[in-house]
N, C-alpha and C. Protein backbone atom coordinates (compact mmCIF):
# COMPACT_ATOMS: atom_id res chain seq x y z
N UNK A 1 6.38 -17.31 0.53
CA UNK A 1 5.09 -17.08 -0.09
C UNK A 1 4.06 -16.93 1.02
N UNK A 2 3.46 -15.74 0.99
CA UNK A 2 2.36 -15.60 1.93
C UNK A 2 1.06 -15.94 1.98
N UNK A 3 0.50 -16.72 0.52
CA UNK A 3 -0.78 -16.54 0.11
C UNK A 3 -0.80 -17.98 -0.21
N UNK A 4 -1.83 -18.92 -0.64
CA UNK A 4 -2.44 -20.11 -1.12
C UNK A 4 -2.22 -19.72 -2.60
N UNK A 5 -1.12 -20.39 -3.32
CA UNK A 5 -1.15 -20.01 -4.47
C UNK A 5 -1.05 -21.21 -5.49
N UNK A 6 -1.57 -21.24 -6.83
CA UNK A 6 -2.32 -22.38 -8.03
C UNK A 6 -1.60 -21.98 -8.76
N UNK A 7 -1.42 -23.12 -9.96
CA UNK A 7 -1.33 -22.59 -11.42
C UNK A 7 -2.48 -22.46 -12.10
N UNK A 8 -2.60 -21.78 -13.32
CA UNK A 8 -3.97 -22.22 -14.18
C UNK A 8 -3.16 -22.93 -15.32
N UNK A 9 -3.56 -23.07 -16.20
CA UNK A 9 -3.20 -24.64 -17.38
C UNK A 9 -2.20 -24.18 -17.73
N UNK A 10 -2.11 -22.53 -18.44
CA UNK A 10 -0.52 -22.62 -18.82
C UNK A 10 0.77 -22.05 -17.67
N UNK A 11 0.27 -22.56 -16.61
CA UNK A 11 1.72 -22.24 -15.07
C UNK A 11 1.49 -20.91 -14.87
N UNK A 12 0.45 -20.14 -14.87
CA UNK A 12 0.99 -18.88 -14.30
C UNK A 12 0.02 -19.03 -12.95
N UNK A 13 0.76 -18.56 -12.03
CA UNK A 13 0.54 -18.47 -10.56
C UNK A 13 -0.65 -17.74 -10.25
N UNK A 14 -1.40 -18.04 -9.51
CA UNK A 14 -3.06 -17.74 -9.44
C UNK A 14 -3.16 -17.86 -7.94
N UNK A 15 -3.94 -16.65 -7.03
CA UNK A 15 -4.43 -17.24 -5.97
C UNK A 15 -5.86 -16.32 -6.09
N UNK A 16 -6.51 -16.72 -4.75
CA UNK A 16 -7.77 -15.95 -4.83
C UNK A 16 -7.64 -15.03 -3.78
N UNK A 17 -8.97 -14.06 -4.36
CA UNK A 17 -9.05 -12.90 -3.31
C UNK A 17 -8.99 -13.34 -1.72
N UNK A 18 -10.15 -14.89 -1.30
CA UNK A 18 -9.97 -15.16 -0.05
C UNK A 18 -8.50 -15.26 0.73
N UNK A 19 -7.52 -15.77 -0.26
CA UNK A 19 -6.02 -16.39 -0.06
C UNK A 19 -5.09 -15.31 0.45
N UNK A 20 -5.92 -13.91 -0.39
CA UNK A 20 -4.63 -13.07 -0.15
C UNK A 20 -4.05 -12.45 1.00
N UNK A 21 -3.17 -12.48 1.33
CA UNK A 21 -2.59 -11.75 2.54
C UNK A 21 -2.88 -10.57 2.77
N UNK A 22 -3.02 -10.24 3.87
CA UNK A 22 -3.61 -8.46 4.05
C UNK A 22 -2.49 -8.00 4.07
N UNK A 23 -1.11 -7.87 4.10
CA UNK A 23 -0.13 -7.07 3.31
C UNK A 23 0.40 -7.74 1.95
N UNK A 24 -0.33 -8.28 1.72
CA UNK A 24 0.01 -8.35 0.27
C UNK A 24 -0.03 -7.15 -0.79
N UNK A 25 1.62 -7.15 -1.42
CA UNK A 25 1.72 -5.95 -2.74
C UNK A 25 0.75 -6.12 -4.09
N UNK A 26 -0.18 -5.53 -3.79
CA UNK A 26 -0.94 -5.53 -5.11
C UNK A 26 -1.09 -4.40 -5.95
N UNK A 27 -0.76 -4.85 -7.53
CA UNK A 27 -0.76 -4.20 -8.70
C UNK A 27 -2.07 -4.53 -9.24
N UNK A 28 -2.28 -2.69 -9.38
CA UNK A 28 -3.38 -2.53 -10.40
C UNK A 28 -3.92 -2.00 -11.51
N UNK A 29 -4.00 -3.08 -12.86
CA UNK A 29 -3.46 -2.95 -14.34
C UNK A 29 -4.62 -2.18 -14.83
N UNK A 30 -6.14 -1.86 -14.03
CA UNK A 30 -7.11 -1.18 -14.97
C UNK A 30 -6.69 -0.11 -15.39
N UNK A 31 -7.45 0.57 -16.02
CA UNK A 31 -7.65 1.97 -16.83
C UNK A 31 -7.89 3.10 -15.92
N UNK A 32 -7.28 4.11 -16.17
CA UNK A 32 -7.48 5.51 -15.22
C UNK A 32 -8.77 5.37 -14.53
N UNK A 33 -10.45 5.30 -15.21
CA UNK A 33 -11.68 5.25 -15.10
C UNK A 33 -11.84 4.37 -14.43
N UNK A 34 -11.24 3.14 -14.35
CA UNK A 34 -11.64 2.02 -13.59
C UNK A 34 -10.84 2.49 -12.41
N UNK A 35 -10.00 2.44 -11.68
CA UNK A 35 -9.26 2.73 -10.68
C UNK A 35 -9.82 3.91 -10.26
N UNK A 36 -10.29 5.04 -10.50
CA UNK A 36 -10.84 6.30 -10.30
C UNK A 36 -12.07 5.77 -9.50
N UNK A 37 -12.85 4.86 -10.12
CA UNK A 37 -14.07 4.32 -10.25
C UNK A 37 -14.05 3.41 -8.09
N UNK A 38 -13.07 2.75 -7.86
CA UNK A 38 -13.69 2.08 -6.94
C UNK A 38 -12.00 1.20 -7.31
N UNK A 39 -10.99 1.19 -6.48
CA UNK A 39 -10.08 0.25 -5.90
C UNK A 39 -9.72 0.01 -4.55
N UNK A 40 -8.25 -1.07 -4.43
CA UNK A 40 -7.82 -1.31 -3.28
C UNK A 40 -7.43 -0.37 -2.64
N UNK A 41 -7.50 0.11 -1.22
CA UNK A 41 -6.31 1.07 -0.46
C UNK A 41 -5.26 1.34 -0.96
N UNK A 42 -4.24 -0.22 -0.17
CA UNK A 42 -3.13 -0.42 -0.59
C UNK A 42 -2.36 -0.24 -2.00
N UNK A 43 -3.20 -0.44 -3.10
CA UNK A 43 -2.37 -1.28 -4.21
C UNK A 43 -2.11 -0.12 -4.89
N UNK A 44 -1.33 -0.33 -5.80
CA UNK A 44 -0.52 0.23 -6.66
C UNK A 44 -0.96 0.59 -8.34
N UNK A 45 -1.35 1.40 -8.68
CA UNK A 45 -1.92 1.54 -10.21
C UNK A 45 -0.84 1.82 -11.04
N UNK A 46 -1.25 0.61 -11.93
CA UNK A 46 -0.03 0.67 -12.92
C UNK A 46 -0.47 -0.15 -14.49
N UNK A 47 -1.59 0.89 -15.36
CA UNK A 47 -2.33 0.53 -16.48
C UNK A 47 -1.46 -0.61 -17.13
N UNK A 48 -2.21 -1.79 -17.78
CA UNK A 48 -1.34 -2.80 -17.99
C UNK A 48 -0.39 -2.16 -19.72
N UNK A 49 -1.24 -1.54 -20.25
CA UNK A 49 -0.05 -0.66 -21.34
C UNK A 49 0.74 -0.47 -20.48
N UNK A 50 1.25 0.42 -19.31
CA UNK A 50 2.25 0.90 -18.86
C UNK A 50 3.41 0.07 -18.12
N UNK A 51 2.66 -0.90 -18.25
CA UNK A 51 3.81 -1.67 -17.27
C UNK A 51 5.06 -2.03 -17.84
N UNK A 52 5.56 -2.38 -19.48
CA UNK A 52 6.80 -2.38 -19.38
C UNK A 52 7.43 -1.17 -19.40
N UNK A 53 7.04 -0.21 -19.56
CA UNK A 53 7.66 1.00 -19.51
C UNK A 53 8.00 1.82 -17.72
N UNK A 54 7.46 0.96 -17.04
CA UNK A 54 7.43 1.42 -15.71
C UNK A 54 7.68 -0.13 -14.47
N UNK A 55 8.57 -0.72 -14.96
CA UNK A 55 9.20 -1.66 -14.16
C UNK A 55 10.02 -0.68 -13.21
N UNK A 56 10.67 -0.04 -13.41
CA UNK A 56 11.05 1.15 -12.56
C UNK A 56 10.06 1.16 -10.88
N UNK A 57 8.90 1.31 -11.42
CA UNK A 57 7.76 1.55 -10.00
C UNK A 57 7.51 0.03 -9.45
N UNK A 58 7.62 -0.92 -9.85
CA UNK A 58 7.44 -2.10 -9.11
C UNK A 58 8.47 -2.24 -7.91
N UNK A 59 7.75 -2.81 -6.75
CA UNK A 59 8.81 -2.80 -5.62
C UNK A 59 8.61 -4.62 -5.79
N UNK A 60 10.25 -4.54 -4.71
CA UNK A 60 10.91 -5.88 -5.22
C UNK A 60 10.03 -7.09 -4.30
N UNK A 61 9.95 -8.32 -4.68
CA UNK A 61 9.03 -9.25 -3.45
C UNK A 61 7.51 -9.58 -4.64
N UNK A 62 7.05 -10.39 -4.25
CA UNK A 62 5.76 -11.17 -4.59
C UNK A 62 4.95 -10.12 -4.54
N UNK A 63 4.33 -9.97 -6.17
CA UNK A 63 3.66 -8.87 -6.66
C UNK A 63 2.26 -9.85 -7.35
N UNK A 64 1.04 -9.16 -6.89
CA UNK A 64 -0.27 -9.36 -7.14
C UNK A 64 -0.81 -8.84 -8.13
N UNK A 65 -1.05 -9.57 -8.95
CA UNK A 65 -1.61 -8.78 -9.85
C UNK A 65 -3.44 -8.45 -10.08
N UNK A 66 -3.91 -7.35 -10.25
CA UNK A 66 -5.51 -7.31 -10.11
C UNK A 66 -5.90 -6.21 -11.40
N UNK A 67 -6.89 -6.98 -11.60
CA UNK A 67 -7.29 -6.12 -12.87
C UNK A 67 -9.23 -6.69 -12.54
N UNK A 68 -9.95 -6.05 -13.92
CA UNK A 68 -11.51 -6.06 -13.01
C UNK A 68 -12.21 -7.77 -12.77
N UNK A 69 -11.80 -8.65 -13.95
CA UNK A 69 -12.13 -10.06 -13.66
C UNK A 69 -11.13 -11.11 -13.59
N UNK A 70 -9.72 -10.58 -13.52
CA UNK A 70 -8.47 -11.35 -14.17
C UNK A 70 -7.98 -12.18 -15.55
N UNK A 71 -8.82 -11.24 -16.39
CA UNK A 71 -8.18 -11.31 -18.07
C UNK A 71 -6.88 -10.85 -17.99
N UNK A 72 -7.42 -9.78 -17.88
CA UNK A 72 -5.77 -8.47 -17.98
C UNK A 72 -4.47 -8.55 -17.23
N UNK A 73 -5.51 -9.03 -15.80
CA UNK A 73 -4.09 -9.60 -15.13
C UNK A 73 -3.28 -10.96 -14.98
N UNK A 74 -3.57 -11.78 -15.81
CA UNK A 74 -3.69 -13.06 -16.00
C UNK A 74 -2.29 -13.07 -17.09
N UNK A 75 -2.86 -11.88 -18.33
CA UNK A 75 -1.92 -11.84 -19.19
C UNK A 75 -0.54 -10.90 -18.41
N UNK A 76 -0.33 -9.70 -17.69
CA UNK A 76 -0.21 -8.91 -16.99
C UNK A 76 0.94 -9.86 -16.50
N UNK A 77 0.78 -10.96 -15.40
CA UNK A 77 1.25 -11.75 -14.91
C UNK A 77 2.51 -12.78 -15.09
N UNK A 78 1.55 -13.02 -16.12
CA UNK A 78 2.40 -14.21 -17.54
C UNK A 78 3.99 -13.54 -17.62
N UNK A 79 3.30 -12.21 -18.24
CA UNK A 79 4.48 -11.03 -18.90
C UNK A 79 5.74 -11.19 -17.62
N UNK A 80 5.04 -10.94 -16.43
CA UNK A 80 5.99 -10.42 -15.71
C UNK A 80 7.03 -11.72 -15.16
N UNK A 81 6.22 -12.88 -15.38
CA UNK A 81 6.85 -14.06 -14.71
C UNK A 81 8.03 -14.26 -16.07
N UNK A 82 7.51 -14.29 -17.19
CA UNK A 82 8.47 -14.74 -18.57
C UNK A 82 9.60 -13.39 -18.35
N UNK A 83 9.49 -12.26 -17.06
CA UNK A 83 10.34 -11.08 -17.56
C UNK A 83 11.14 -11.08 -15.89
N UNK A 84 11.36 -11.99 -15.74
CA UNK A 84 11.95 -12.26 -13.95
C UNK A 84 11.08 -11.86 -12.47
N UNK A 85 9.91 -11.57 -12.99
CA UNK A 85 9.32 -11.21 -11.66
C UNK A 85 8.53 -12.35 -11.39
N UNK A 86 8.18 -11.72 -9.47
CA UNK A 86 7.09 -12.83 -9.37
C UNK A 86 6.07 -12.40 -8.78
N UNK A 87 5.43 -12.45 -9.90
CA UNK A 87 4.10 -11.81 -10.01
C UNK A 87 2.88 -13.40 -10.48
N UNK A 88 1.61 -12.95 -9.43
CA UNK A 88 0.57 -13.51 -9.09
C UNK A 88 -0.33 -13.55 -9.64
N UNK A 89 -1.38 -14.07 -10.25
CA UNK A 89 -2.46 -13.31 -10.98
C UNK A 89 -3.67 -13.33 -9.44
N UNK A 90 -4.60 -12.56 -9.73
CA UNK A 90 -5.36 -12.84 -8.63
C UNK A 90 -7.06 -13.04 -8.90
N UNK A 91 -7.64 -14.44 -9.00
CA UNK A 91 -8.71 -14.56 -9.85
C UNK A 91 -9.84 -13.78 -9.24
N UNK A 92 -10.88 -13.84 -10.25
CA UNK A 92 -11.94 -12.88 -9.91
C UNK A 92 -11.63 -11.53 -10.19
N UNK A 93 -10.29 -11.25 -9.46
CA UNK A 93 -10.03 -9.55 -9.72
C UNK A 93 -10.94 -9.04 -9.16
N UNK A 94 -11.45 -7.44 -9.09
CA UNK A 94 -11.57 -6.63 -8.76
C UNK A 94 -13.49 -7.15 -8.45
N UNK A 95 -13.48 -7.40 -9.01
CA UNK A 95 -15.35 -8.02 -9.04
C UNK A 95 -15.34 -9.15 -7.72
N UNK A 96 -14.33 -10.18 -7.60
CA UNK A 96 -13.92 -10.78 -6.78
C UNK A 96 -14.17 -10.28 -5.14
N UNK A 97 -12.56 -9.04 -5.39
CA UNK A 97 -13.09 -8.51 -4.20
C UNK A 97 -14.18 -7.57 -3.40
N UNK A 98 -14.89 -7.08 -4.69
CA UNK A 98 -16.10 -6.17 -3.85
C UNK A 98 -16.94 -7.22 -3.47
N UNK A 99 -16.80 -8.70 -4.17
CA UNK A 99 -17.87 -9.44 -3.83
C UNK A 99 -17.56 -9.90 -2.72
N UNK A 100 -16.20 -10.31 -2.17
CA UNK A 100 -15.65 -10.38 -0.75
C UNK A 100 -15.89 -9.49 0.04
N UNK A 101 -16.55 -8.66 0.06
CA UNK A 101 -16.95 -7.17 1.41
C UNK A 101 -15.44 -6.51 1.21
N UNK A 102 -14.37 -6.58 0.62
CA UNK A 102 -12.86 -6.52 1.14
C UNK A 102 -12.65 -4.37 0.78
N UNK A 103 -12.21 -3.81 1.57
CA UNK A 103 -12.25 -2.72 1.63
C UNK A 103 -11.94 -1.78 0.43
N UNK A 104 -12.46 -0.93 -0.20
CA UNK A 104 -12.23 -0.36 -1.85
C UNK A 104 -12.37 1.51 -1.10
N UNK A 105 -11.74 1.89 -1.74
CA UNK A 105 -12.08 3.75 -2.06
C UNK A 105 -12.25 4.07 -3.67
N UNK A 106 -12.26 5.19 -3.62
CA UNK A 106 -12.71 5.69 -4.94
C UNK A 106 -11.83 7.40 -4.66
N UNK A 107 -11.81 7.56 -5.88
CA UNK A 107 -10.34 9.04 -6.16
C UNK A 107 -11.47 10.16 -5.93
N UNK A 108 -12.83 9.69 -6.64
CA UNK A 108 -14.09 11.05 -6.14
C UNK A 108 -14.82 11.53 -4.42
N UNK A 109 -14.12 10.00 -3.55
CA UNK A 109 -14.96 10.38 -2.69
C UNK A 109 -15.95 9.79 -2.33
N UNK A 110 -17.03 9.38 -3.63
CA UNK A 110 -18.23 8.64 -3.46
C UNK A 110 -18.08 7.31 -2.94
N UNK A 111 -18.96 6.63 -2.95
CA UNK A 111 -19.05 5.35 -2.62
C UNK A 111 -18.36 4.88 -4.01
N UNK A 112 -17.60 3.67 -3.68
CA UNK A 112 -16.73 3.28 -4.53
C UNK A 112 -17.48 2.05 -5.12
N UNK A 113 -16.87 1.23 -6.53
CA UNK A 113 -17.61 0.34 -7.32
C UNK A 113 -16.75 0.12 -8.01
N UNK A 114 -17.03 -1.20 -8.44
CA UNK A 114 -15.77 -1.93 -9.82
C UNK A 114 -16.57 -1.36 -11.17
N UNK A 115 -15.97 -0.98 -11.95
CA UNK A 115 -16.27 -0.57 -13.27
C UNK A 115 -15.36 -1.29 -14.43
């Protein structure tokens, strides 16, 4: 485990944006618009509808989950831990990290933003 990682009340694995490892695999469950809008470099978009249909695209190892405040990925998480993975939730989410300075692009180009 690379990161400082919690449970929240019902056991699903939680760390924070400060905790996370800078190669840490992170999944990201927003909506086309949100991800378009302002995400991570690294991470991986994968709408949380889509994810059981696309376990296929998950690579194997401690998977992060990020969505815009960690509702989505919280539940996102749950799913994947009750479905053999090990997957993270990551609090704050996406609001989290712009509030961390932590590096974001955007698919337009512009200056990027959590939506």
């Amino acid at each position: 485990m690379s990161d400082s990682r919690t449970f929240d009340v019902d056991g699903v694995p939680t760390t924070t944006v400060t905790d996370l490892a800078e190669d840490a695999v992170i999944i990201d469950v927003r909506e086309d618009d949100e991800w378009a809008a302002g995400h991570i470099p690294s991470a991986l978009h994968i709408p949380m509808g889509q994810v059981p249909q696309r376990l296929q695209d998950l690579p194997q190892g401690e998977l992060h989950i990020v969505c815009r405040s960690g509702g989505r990925s919280r539940r996102t998480a749950e799913w994947l831990q009750r479905n053999g993975y090990d997957a993270v939730n990551v609090d704050g989410g996406m609001s989290a990290w712009s509030a961390a300075g932590r590096a974001m692009v955007s698919e337009s180009g512009q200056e990027p933003f959590v939506r």
